[in-house]
Protein backbone atom coordinates (compact mmCIF):
# COMPACT_ATOMS: atom_id res chain seq x y z
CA UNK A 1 88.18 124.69 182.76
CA UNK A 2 86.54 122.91 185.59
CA UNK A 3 87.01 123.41 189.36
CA UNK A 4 87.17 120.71 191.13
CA UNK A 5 85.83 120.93 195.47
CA UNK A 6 89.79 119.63 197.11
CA UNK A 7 90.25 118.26 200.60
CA UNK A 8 92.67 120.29 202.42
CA UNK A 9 93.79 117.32 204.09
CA UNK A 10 96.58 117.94 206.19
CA UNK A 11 95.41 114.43 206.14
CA UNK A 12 93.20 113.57 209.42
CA UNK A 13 95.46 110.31 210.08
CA UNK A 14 95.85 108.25 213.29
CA UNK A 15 99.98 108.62 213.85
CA UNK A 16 99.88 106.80 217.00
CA UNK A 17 100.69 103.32 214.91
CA UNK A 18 103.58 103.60 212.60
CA UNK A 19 102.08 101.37 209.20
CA UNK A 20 104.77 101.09 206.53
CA UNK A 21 102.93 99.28 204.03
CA UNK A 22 100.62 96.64 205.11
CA UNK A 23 98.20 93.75 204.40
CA UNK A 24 95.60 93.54 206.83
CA UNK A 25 94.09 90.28 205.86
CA UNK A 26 94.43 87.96 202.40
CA UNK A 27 91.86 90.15 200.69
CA UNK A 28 92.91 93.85 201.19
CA UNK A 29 96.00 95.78 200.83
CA UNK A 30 96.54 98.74 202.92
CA UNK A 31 99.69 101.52 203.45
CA UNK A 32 100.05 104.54 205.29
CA UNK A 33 103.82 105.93 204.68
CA UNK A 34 104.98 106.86 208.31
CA UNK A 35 108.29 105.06 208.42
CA UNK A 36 111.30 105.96 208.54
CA UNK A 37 112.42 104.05 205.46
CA UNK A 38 110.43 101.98 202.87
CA UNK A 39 109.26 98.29 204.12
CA UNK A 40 111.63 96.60 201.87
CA UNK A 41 109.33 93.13 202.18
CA UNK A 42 106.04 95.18 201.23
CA UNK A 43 107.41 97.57 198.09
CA UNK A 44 109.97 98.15 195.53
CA UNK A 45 111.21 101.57 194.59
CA UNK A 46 112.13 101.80 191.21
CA UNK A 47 113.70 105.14 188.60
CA UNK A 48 113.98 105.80 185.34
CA UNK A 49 116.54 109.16 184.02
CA UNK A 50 117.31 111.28 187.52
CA UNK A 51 114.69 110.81 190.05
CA UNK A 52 114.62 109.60 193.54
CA UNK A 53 112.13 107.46 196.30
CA UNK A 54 111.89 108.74 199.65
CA UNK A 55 109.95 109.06 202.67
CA UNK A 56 109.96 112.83 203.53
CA UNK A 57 108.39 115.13 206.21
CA UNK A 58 106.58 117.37 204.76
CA UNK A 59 104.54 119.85 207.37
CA UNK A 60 104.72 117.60 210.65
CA UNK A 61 103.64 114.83 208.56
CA UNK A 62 105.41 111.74 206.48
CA UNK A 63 104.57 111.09 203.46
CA UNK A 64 105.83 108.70 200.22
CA UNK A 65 107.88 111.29 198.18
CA UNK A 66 108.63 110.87 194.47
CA UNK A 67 110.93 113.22 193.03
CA UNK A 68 111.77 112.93 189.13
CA UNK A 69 114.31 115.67 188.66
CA UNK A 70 115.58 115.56 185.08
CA UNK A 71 113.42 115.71 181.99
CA UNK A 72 111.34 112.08 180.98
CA UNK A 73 112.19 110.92 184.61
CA UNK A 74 110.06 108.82 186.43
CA UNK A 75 110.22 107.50 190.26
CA UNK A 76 107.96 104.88 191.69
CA UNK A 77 106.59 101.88 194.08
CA UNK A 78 105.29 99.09 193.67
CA UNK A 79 103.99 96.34 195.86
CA UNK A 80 106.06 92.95 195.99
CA UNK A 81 103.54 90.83 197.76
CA UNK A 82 99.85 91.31 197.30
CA UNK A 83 98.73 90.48 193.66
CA UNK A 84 94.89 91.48 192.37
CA UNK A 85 93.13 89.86 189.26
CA UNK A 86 89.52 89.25 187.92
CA UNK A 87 89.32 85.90 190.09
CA UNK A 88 88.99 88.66 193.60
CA UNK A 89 85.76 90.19 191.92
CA UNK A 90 85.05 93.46 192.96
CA UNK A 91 87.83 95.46 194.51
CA UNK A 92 88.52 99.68 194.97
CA UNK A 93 91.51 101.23 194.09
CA UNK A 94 92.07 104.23 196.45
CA UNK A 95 94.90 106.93 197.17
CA UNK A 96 95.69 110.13 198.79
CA UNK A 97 97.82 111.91 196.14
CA UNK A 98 99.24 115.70 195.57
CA UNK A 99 101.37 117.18 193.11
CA UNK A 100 103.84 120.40 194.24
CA UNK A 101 105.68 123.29 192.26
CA UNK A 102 105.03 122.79 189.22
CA UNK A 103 101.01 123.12 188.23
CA UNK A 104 100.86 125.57 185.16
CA UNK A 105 98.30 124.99 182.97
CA UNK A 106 99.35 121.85 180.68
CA UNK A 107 102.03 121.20 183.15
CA UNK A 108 104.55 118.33 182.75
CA UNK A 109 103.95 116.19 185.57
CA UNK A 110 101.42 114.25 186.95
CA UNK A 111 100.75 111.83 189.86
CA UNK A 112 99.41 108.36 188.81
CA UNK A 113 98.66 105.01 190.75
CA UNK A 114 96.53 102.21 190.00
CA UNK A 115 97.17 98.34 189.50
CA UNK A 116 99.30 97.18 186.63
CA UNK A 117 101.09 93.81 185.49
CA UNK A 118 104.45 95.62 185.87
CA UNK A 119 105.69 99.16 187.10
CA UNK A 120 107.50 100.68 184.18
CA UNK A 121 106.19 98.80 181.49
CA UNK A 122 103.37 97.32 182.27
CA UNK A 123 100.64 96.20 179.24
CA UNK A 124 97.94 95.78 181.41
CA UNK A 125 96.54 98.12 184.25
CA UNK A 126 93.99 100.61 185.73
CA UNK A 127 95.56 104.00 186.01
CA UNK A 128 94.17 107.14 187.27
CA UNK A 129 96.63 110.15 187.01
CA UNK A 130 96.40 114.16 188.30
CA UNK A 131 97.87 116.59 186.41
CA UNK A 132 98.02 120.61 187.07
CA UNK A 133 94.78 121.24 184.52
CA UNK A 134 93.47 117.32 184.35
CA UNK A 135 92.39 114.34 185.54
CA UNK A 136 93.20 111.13 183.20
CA UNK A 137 91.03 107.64 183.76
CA UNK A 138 92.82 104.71 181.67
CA UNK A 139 92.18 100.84 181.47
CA UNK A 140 94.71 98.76 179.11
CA UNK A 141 94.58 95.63 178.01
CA UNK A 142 96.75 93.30 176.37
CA UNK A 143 98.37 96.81 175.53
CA UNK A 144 94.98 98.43 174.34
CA UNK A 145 93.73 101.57 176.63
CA UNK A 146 90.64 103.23 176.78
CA UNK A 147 91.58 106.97 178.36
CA UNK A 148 88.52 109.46 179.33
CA UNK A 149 90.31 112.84 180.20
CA UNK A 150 88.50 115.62 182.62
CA UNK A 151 89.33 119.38 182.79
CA UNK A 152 90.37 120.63 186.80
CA UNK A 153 92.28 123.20 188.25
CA UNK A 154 94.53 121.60 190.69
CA UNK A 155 95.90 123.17 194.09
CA UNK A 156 99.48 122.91 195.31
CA UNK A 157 99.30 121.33 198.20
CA UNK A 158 96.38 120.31 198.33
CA UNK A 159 95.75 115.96 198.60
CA UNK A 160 92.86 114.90 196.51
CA UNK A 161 91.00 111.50 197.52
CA UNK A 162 91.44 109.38 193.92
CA UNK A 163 89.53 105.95 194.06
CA UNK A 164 88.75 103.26 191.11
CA UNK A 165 85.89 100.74 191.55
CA UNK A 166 85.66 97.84 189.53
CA UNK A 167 82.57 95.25 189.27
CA UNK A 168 82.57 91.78 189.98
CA UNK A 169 82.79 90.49 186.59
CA UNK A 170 85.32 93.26 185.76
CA UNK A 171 83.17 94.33 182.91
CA UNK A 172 83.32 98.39 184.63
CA UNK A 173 85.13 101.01 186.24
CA UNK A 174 84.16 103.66 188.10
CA UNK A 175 86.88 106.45 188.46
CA UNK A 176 85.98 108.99 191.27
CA UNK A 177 87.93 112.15 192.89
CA UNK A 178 86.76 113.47 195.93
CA UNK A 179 83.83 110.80 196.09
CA UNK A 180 82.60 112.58 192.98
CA UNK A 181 81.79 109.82 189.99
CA UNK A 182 83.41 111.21 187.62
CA UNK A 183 83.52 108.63 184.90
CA UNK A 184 82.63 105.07 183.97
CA UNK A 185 84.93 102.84 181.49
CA UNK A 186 83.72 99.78 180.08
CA UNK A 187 86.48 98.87 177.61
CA UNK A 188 89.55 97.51 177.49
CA UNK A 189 89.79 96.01 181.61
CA UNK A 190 92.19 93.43 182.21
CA UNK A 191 91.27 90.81 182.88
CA UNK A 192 93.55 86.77 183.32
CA UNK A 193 96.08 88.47 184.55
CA UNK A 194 97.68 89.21 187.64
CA UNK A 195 98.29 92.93 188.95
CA UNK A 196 100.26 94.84 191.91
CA UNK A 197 99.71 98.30 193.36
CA UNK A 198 101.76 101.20 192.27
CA UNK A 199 102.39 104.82 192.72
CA UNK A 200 104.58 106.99 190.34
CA UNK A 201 105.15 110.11 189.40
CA UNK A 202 106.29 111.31 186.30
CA UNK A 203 108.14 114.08 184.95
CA UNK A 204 108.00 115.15 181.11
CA UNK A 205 110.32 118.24 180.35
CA UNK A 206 113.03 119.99 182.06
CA UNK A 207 110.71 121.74 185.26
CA UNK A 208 110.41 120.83 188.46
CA UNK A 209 108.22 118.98 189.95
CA UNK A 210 107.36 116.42 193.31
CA UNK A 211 104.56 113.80 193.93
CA UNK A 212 103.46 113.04 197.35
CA UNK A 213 101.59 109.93 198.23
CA UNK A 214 99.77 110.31 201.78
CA UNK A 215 98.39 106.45 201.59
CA UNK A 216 96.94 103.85 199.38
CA UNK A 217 94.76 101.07 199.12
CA UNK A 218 93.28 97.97 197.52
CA UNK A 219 89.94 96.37 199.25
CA UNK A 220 87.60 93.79 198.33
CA UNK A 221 84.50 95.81 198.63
């Protein structure tokens, strides 16, 4: 199994401005979770099974806390008002993500955001997901996916930098973690079809298990 270098973020953040979730201009998409409540006009919260959506304090700082707590749960966001498709050429897909208690080895959670034509069931999207032992790149199309899957050895606690770029013609993806390239996916993008930003996490069998989302982001680059 690989090791992969982690930031030990406590995450280096500027808390003098309380962002909820906001767009900074018509081409970028931008959200730091320091409020008190979720932004009702920027996101949705959304469950499936037992879970919950909170904002949560979490060692002096506030972070987006998603909390499935019942086997094949899921809890989630997902932006109501910014929309991303082929026609904004080439963007980057970036978050600030950790996963807590429950990191065995083949573990049943994992951590994923992305874009995606629909939170729960969406049949288009970019994905990138951490797991306790993995790291899992996935485009889908028109319900296809391509999935390349990398071996790491997560750390509770610890927030790991996750960031998709995609090319102008939307042709490739570039999945990174820690500004490390990891891989490059050249099948099965979306593309005609609009997308919103999303975090979830998502809970498989009967353990415990918490994602925390620190911030996330979609720029024209």
């Amino acid at each position: 199994m690989g090791y992969i270098k982690s930031v030990n973020l406590t995450p280096v953040l500027d808390d003098t401005t309380e962002l909820k979730g906001v767009n900074k201009d018509t081409d970028n998409f931008y959200a730091k979770f320091r409020m008190n409540a979720l932004d009702a006009t920027i996101w949705t919260a959304a469950t499936t099974g037992t879970a919950t959506v909170s904002l949560t304090n979490v060692s002096e700082k506030r972070f987006l806390t998603l909390a499935p707590t019942a086997s094949t749960s899921t809890a989630g966001v997902d932006t109501l008002n910014k929309r991303f498709s082929k026609d904004d050429g080439a963007i980057e897909i970036k978050a600030l993500v950790s996963l807590t208690t429950n990191l065995a080895a083949g573990g049943d959670n994992n951590m994923n955001f992305g874009i995606i034509n629909g939170w729960a069931t969406g049949t288009n999207a970019i994905r990138l997901e951490i797991w306790a032992d993995r790291l899992r790149f996935t485009t889908i199309k028109a319900s296809t996916s391509t999935t390349v899957e990398k071996a790491i050895a997560a750390t509770t606690g610890i927030f790991y930098n996750l960031r998709a770029v995609i090319n102008s013609a939307w042709t490739e993806v570039k999945f990174y973690i820690n500004d490390v390239l990891e891989t490059t996916i050249t099948t099965n993008i979306p593309d005609n079809v609009i997308l919103n930003a999303y975090a979830m996490c998502y809970r498989h069998a009967a353990t415990t298990g918490t994602g925390y989302c620190d911030s996330i982001s979609v720029n024209k680059v």
